[in-house]
C-alpha atoms as a PDB file:
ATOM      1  CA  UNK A   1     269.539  51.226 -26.759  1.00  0.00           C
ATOM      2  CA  UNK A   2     266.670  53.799 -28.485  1.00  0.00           C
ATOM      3  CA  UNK A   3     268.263  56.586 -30.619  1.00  0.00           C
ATOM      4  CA  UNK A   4     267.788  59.017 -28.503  1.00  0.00           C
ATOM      5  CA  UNK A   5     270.516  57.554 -25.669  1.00  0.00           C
ATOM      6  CA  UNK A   6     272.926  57.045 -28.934  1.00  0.00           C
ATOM      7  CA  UNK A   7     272.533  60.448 -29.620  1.00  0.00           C
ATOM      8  CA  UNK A   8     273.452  61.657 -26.151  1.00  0.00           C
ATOM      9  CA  UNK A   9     275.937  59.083 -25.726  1.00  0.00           C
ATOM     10  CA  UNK A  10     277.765  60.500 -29.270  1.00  0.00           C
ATOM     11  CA  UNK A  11     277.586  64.364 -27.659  1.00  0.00           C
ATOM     12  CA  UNK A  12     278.720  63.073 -24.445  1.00  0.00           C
ATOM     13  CA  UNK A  13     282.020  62.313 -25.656  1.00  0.00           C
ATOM     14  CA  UNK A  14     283.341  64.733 -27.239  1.00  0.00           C
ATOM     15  CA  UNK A  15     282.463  67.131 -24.624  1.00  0.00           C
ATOM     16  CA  UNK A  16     284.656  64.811 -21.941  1.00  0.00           C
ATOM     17  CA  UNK A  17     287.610  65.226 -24.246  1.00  0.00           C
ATOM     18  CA  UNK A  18     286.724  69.261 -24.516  1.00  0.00           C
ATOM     19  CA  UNK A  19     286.018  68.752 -20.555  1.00  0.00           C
ATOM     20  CA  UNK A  20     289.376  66.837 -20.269  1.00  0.00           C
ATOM     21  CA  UNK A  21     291.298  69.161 -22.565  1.00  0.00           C
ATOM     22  CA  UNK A  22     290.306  72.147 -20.570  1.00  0.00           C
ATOM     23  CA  UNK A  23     288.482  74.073 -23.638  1.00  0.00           C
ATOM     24  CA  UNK A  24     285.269  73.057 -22.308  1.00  0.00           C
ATOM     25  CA  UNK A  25     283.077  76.299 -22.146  1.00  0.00           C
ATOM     26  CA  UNK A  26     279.985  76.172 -19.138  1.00  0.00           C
ATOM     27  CA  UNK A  27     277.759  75.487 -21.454  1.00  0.00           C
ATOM     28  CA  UNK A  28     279.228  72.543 -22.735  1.00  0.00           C
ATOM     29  CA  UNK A  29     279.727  71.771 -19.257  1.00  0.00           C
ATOM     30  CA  UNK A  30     275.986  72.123 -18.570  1.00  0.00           C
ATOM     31  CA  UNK A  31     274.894  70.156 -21.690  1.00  0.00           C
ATOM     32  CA  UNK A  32     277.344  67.129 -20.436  1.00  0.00           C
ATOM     33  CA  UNK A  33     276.190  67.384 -17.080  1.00  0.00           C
ATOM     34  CA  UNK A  34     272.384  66.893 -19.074  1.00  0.00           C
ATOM     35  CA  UNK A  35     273.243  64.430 -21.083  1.00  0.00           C
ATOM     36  CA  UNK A  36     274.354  62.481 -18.234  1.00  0.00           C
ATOM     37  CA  UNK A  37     272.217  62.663 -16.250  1.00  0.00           C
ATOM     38  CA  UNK A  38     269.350  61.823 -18.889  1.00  0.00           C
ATOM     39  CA  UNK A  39     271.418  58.781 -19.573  1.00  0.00           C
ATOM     40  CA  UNK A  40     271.406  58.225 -15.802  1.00  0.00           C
ATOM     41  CA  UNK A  41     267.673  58.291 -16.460  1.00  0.00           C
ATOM     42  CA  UNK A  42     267.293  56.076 -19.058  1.00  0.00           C
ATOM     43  CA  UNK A  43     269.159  53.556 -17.797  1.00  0.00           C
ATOM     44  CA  UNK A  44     267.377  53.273 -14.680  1.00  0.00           C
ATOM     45  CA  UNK A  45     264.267  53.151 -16.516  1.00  0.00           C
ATOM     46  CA  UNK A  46     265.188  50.491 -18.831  1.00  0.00           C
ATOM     47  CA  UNK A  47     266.660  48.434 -15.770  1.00  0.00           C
ATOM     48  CA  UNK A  48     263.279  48.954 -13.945  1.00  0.00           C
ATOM     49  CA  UNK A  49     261.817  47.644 -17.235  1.00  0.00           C
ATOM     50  CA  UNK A  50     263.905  44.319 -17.517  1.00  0.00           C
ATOM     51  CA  UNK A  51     263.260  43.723 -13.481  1.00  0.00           C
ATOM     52  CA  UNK A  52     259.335  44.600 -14.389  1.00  0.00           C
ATOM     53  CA  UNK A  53     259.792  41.596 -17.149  1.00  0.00           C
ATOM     54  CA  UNK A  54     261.490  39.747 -14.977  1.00  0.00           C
ATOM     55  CA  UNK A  55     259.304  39.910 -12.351  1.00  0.00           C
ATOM     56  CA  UNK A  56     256.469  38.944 -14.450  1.00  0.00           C
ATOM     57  CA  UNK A  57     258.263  36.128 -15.706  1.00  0.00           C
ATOM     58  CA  UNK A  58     258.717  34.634 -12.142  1.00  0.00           C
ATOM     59  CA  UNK A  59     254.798  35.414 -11.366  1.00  0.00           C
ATOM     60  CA  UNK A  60     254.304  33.548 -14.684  1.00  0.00           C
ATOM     61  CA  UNK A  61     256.506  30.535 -13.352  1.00  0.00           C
ATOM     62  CA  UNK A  62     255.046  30.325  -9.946  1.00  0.00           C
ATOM     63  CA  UNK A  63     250.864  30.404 -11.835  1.00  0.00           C
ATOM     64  CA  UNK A  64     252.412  27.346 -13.990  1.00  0.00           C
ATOM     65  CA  UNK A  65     254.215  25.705 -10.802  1.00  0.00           C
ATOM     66  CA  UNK A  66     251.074  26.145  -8.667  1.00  0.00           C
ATOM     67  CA  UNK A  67     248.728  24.704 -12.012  1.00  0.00           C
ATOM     68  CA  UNK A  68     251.173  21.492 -12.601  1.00  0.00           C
ATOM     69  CA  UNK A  69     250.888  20.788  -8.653  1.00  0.00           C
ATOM     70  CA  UNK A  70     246.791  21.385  -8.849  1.00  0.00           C
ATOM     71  CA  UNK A  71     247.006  19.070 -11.369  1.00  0.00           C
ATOM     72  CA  UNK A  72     248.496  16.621  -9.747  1.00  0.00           C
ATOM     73  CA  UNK A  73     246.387  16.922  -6.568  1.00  0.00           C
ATOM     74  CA  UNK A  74     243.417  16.228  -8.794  1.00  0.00           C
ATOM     75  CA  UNK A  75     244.785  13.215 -10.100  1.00  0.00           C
ATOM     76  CA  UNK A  76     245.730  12.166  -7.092  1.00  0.00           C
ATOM     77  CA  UNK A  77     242.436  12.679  -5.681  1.00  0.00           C
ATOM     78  CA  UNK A  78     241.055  11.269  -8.652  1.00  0.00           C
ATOM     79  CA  UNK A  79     242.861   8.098  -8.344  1.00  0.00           C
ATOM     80  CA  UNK A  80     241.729   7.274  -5.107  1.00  0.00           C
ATOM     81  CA  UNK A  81     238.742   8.195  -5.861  1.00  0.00           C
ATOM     82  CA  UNK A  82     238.445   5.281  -8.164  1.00  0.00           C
ATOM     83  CA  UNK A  83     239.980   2.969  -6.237  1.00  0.00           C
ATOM     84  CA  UNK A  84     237.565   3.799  -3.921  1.00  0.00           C
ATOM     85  CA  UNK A  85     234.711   3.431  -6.100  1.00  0.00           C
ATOM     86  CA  UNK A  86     236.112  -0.156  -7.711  1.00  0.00           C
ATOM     87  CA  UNK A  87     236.729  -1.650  -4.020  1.00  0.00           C
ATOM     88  CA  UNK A  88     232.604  -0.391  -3.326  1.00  0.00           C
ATOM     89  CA  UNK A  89     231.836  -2.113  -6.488  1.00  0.00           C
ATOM     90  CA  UNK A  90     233.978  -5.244  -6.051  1.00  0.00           C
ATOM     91  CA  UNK A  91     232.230  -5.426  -2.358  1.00  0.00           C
ATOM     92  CA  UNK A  92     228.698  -5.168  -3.908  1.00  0.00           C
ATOM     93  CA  UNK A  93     229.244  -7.796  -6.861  1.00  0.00           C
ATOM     94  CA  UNK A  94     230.600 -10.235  -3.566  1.00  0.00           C
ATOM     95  CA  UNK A  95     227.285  -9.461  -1.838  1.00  0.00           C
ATOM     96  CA  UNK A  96     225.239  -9.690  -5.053  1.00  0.00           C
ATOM     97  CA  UNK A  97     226.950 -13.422  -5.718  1.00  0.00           C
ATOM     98  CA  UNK A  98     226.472 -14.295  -2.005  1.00  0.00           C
ATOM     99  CA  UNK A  99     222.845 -13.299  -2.176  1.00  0.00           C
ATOM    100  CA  UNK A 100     222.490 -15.047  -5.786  1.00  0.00           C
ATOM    101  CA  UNK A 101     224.026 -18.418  -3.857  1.00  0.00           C
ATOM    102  CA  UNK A 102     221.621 -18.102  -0.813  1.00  0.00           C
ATOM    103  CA  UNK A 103     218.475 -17.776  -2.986  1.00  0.00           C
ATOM    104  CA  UNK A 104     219.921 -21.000  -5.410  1.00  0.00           C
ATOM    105  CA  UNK A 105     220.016 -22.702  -1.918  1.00  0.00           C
ATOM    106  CA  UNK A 106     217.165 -22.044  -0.968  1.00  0.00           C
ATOM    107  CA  UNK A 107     214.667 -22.572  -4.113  1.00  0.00           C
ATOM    108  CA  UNK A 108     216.437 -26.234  -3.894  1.00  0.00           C
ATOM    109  CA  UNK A 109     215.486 -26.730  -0.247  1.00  0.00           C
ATOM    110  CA  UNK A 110     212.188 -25.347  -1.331  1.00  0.00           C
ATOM    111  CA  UNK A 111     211.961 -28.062  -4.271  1.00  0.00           C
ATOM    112  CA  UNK A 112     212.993 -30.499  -2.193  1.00  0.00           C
ATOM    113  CA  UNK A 113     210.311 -29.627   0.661  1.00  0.00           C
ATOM    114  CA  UNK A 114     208.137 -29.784  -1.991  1.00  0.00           C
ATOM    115  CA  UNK A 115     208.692 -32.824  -3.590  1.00  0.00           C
ATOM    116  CA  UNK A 116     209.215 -34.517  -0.298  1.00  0.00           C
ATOM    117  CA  UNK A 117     205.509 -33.505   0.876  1.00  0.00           C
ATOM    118  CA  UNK A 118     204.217 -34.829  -2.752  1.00  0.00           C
ATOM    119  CA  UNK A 119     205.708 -38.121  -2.190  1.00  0.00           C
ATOM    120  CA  UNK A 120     203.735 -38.029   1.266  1.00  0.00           C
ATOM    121  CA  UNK A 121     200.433 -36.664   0.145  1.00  0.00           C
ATOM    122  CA  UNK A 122     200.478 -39.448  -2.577  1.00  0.00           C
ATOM    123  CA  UNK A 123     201.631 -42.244  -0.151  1.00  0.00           C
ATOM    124  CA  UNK A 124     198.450 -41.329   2.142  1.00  0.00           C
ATOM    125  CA  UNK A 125     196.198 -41.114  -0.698  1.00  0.00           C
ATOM    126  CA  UNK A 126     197.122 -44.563  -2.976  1.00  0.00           C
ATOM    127  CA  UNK A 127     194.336 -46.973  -2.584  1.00  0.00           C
ATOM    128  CA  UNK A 128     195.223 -50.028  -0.305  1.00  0.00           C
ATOM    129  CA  UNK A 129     193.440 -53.460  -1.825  1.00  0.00           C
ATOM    130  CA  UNK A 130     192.636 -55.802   0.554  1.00  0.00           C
ATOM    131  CA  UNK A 131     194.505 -59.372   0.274  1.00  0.00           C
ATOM    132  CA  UNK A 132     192.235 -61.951  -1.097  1.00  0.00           C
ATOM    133  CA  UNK A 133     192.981 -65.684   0.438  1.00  0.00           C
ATOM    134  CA  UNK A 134     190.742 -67.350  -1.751  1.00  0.00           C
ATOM    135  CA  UNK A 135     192.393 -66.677  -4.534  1.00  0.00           C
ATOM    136  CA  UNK A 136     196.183 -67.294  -6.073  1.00  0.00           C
ATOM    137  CA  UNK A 137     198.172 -64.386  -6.335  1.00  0.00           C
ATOM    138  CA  UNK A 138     198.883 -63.376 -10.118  1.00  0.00           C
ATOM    139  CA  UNK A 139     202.150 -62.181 -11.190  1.00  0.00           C
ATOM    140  CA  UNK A 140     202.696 -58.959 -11.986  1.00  0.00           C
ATOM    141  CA  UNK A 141     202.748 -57.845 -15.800  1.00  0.00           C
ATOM    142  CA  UNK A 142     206.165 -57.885 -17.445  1.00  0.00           C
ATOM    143  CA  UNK A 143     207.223 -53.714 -16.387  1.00  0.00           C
ATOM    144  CA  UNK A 144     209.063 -53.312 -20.094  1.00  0.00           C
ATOM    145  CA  UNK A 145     212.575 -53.323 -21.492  1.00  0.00           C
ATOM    146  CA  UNK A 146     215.043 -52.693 -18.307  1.00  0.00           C
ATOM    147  CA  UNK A 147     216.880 -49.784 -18.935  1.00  0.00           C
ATOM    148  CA  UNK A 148     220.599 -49.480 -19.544  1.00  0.00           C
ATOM    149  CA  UNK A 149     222.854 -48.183 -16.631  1.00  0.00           C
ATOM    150  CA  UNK A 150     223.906 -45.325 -18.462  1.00  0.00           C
ATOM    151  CA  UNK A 151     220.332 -44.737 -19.308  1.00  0.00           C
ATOM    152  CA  UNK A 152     219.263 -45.137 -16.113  1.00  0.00           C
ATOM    153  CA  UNK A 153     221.909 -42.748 -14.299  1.00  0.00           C
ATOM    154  CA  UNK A 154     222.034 -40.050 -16.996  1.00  0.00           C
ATOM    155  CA  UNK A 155     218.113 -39.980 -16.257  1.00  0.00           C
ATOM    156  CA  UNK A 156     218.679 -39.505 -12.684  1.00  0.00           C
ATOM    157  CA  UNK A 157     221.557 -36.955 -13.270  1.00  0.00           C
ATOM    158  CA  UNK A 158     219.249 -35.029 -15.757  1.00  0.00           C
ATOM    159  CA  UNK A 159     216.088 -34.419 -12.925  1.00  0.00           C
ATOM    160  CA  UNK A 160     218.701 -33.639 -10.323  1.00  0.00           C
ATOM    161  CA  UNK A 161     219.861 -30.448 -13.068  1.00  0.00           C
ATOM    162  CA  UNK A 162     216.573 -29.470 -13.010  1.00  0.00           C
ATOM    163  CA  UNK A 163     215.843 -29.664  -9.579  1.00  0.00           C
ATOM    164  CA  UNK A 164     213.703 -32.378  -9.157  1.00  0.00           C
ATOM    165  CA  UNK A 165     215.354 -33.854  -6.200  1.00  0.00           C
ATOM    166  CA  UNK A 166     212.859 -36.654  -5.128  1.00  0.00           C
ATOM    167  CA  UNK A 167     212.772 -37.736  -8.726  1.00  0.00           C
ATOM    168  CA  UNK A 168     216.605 -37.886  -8.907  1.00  0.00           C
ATOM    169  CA  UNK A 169     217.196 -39.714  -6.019  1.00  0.00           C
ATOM    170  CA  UNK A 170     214.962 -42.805  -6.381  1.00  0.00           C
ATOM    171  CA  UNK A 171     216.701 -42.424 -10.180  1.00  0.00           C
ATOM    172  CA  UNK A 172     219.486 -43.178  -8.716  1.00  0.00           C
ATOM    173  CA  UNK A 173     218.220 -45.086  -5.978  1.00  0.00           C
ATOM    174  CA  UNK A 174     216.914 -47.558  -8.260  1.00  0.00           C
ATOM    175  CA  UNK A 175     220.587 -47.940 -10.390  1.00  0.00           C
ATOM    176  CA  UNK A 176     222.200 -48.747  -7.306  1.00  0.00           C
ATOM    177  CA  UNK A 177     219.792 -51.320  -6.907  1.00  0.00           C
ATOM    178  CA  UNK A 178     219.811 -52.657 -10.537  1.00  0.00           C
ATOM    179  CA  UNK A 179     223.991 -51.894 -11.611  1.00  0.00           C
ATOM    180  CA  UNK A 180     225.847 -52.386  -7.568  1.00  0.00           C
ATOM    181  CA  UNK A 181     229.059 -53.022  -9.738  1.00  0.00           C
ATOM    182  CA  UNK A 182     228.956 -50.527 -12.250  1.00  0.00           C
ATOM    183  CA  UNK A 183     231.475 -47.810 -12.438  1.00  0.00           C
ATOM    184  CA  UNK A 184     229.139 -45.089 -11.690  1.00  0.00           C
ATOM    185  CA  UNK A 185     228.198 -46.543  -8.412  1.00  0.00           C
ATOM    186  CA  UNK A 186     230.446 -43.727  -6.114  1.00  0.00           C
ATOM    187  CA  UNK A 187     228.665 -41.205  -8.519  1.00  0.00           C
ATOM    188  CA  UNK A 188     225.182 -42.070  -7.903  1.00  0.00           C
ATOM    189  CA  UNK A 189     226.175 -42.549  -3.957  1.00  0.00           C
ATOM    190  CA  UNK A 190     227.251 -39.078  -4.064  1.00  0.00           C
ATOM    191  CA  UNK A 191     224.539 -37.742  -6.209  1.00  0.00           C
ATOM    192  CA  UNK A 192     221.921 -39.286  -3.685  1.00  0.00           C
ATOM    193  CA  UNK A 193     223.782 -36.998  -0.651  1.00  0.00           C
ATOM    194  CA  UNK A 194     223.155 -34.046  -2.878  1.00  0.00           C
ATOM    195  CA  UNK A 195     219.718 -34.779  -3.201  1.00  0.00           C
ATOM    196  CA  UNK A 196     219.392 -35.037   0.825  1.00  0.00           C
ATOM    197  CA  UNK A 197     221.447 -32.005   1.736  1.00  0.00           C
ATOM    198  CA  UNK A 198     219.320 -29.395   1.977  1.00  0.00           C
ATOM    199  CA  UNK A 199     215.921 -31.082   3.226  1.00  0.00           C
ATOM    200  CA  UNK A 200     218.535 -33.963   5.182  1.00  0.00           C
ATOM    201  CA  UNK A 201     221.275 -33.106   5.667  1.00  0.00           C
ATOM    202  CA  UNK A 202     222.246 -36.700   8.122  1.00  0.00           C
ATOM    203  CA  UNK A 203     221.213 -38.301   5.427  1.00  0.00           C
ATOM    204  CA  UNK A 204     223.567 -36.808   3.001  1.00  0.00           C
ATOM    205  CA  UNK A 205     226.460 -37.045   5.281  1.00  0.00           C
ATOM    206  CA  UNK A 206     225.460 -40.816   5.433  1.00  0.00           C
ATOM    207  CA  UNK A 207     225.653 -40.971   1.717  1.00  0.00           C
ATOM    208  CA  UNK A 208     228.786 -38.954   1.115  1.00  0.00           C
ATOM    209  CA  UNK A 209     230.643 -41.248   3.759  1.00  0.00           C
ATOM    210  CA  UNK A 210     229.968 -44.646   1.768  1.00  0.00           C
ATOM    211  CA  UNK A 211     232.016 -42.207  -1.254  1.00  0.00           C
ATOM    212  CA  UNK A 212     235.250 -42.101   0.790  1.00  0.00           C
ATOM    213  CA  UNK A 213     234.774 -45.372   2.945  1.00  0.00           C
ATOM    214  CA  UNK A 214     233.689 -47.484   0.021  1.00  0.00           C
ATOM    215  CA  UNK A 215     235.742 -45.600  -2.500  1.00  0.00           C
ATOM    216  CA  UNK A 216     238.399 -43.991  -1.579  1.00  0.00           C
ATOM    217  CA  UNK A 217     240.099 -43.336  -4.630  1.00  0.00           C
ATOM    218  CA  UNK A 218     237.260 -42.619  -6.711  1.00  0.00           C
ATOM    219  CA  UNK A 219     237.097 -39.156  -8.581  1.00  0.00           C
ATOM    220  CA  UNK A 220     233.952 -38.019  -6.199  1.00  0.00           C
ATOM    221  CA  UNK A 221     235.504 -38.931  -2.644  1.00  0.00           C
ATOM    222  CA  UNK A 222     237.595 -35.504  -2.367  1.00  0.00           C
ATOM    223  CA  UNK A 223     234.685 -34.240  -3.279  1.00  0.00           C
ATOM    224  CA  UNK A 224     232.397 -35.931  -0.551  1.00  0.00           C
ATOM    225  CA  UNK A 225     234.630 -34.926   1.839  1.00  0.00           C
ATOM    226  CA  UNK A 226     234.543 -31.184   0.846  1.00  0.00           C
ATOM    227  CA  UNK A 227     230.444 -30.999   0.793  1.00  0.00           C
ATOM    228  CA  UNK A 228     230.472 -33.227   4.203  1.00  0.00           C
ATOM    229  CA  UNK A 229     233.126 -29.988   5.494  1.00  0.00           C
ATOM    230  CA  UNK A 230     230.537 -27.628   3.947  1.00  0.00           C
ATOM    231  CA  UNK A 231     227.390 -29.135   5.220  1.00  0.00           C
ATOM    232  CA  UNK A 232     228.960 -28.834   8.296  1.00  0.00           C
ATOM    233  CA  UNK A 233     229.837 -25.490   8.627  1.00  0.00           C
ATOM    234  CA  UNK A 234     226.452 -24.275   7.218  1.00  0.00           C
ATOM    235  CA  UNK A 235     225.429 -26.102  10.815  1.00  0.00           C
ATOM    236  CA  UNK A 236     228.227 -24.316  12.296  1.00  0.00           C
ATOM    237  CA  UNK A 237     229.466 -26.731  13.638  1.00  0.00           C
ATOM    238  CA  UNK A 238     232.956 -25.782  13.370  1.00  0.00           C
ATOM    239  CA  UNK A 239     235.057 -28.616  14.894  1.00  0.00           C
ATOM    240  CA  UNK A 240     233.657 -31.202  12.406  1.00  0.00           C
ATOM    241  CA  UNK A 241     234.163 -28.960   9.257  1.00  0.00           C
ATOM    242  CA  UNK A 242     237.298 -28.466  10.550  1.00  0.00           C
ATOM    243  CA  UNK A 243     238.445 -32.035  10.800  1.00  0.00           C
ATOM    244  CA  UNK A 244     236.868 -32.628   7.187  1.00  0.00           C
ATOM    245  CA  UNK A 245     238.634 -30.151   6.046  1.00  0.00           C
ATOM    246  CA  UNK A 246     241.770 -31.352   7.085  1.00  0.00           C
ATOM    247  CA  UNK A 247     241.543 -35.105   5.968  1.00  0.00           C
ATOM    248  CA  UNK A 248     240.421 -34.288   2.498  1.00  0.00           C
ATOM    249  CA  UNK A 249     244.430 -31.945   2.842  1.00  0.00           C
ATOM    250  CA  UNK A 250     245.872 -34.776   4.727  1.00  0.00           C
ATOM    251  CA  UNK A 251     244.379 -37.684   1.886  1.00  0.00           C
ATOM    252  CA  UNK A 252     243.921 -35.702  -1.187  1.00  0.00           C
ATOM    253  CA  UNK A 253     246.889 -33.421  -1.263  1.00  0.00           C
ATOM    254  CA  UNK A 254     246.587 -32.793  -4.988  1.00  0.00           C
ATOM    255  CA  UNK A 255     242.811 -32.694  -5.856  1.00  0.00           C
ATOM    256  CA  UNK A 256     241.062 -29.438  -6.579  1.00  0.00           C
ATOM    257  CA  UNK A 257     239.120 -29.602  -3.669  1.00  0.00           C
ATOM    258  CA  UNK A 258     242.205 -29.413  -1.658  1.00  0.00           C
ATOM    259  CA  UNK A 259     242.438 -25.899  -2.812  1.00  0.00           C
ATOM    260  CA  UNK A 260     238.992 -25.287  -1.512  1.00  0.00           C
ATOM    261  CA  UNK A 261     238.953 -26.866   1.718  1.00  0.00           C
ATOM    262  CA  UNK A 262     242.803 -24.866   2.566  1.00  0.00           C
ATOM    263  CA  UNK A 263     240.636 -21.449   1.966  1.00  0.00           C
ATOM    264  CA  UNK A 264     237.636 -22.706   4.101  1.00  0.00           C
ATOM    265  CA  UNK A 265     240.022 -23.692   6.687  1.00  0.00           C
ATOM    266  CA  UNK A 266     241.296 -20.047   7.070  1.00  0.00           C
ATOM    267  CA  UNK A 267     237.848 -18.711   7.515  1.00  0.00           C
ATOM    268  CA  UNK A 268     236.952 -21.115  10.222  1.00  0.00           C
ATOM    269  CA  UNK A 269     238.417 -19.373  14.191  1.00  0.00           C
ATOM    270  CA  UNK A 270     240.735 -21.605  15.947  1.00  0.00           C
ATOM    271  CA  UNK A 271     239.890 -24.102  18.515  1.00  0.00           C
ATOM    272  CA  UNK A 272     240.157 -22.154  21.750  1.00  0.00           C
END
């Protein structure tokens, strides 16, 4: 309350006891009527004040309400924003990897085109020498030390890393022929159908099936039986992946290519 309204409010009551008492003359009469009705006045301005304030206060409220809920919106927006942006990103790295396996496929088939068509050019160029009857035949010069199976295989294995797929399969051609018993035998089998896949791939199936038939429980058979699935498919021929696919789940429950082949499985359509 401002001094002023004290003031009046301290002349206001004596002159209700005067006014009360009956001594009240008409000009104390008129100053009380003033007094209250300047008090009248002030009041209502100081209500119309604290509703002014208050009013502001709400208007202040609501600007905060409405900036918290912009806020939000823009995170909201923001958010799937990035999600949107990841799953584009995600979806481009998948192409970028398919593309990246499609071009490794092919340079191989290339190589092996290529290394196929050298063997051939060379074939039709060696010099044939006629067979001499007068003459004995003379035995061949001794070729060198014979090279130890693991020598011979890890060879092989090393020209088939760098793509040299002509060179790795007579590698391992040739320690078939030299080691039949050795423990790397379902290995090199195996390692031959990779050679052939691309540039044969009959040939490879022919090779992956001695694996499984021949040795079933060797560490490569799952694996034959995945890449014969696989070679099919890239045929698409679907039935035949299919029932790869489902032996190498049916016979090698537990192998990691079991995994594989399930996944492949649910990418192939149903039989009709």
């Amino acid at each position: 309350m401002s001094s002023r309204a004290e003031l009046r409010a301290r002349r206001v009551v004596p002159s209700l006891l005067l006014l009360l008492s009956g001594c009240a003359t008409k000009g104390q009469v008129k100053l009380l009527q003033d007094d209250v009705r300047a008090m009248r006045i002030e009041n209502a301005r100081r209500d119309s004040a604290r509703a002014a304030a208050l009013a502001a206060l709400l208007r202040l409220q609501n600007q905060i309400l409405d900036s918290v809920a912009a806020g939000r919106e823009a995170l909201r927006t923001l958010d799937v924003r990035l999600q949107g942006d990841l799953t584009e990103v995600q979806r481009q790295l998948l192409q970028v990897q398919e593309l990246t396996g499609q071009s490794q496929r092919r340079l191989s088939e290339l190589k092996g085109q290529l290394d196929t068509r050298s063997e051939q050019i060379a074939a039709a160029t060696r010099p044939v020498t006629p067979p001499d009857s007068g003459r004995l035949p003379v035995a061949a010069p001794p070729a060198g030390p014979v090279a130890s199976a693991d020598q011979m295989y890890q060879g092989a294995r090393q020209q088939l890393n760098r793509g040299s797929l002509s060179t790795a399969r007579r590698g391992f051609q040739e320690f078939l022929v030299a080691y039949p018993g050795h423990a790397l035998v379902p290995d090199a089998l195996y390692s031959v159908g990779e050679t052939f896949y691309f540039t044969a791939p009959d040939s490879a199936l022919a090779y992956y099936t001695q694996v499984i038939t021949r040795y079933p429980r060797a560490a490569k058979a799952p694996t034959a039986l995945y890449k014969m699935g696989r070679l099919e498919e890239d045929r698409k021929n679907a039935a035949p992946a299919r029932g790869h696919y489902e032996r190498l789940l049916k016979e090698y429950p537990s192998s990691d290519e079991a995994g594989l082949a399930r996944n492949r499985l649910q990418n192939l359509r149903p039989p009709p």
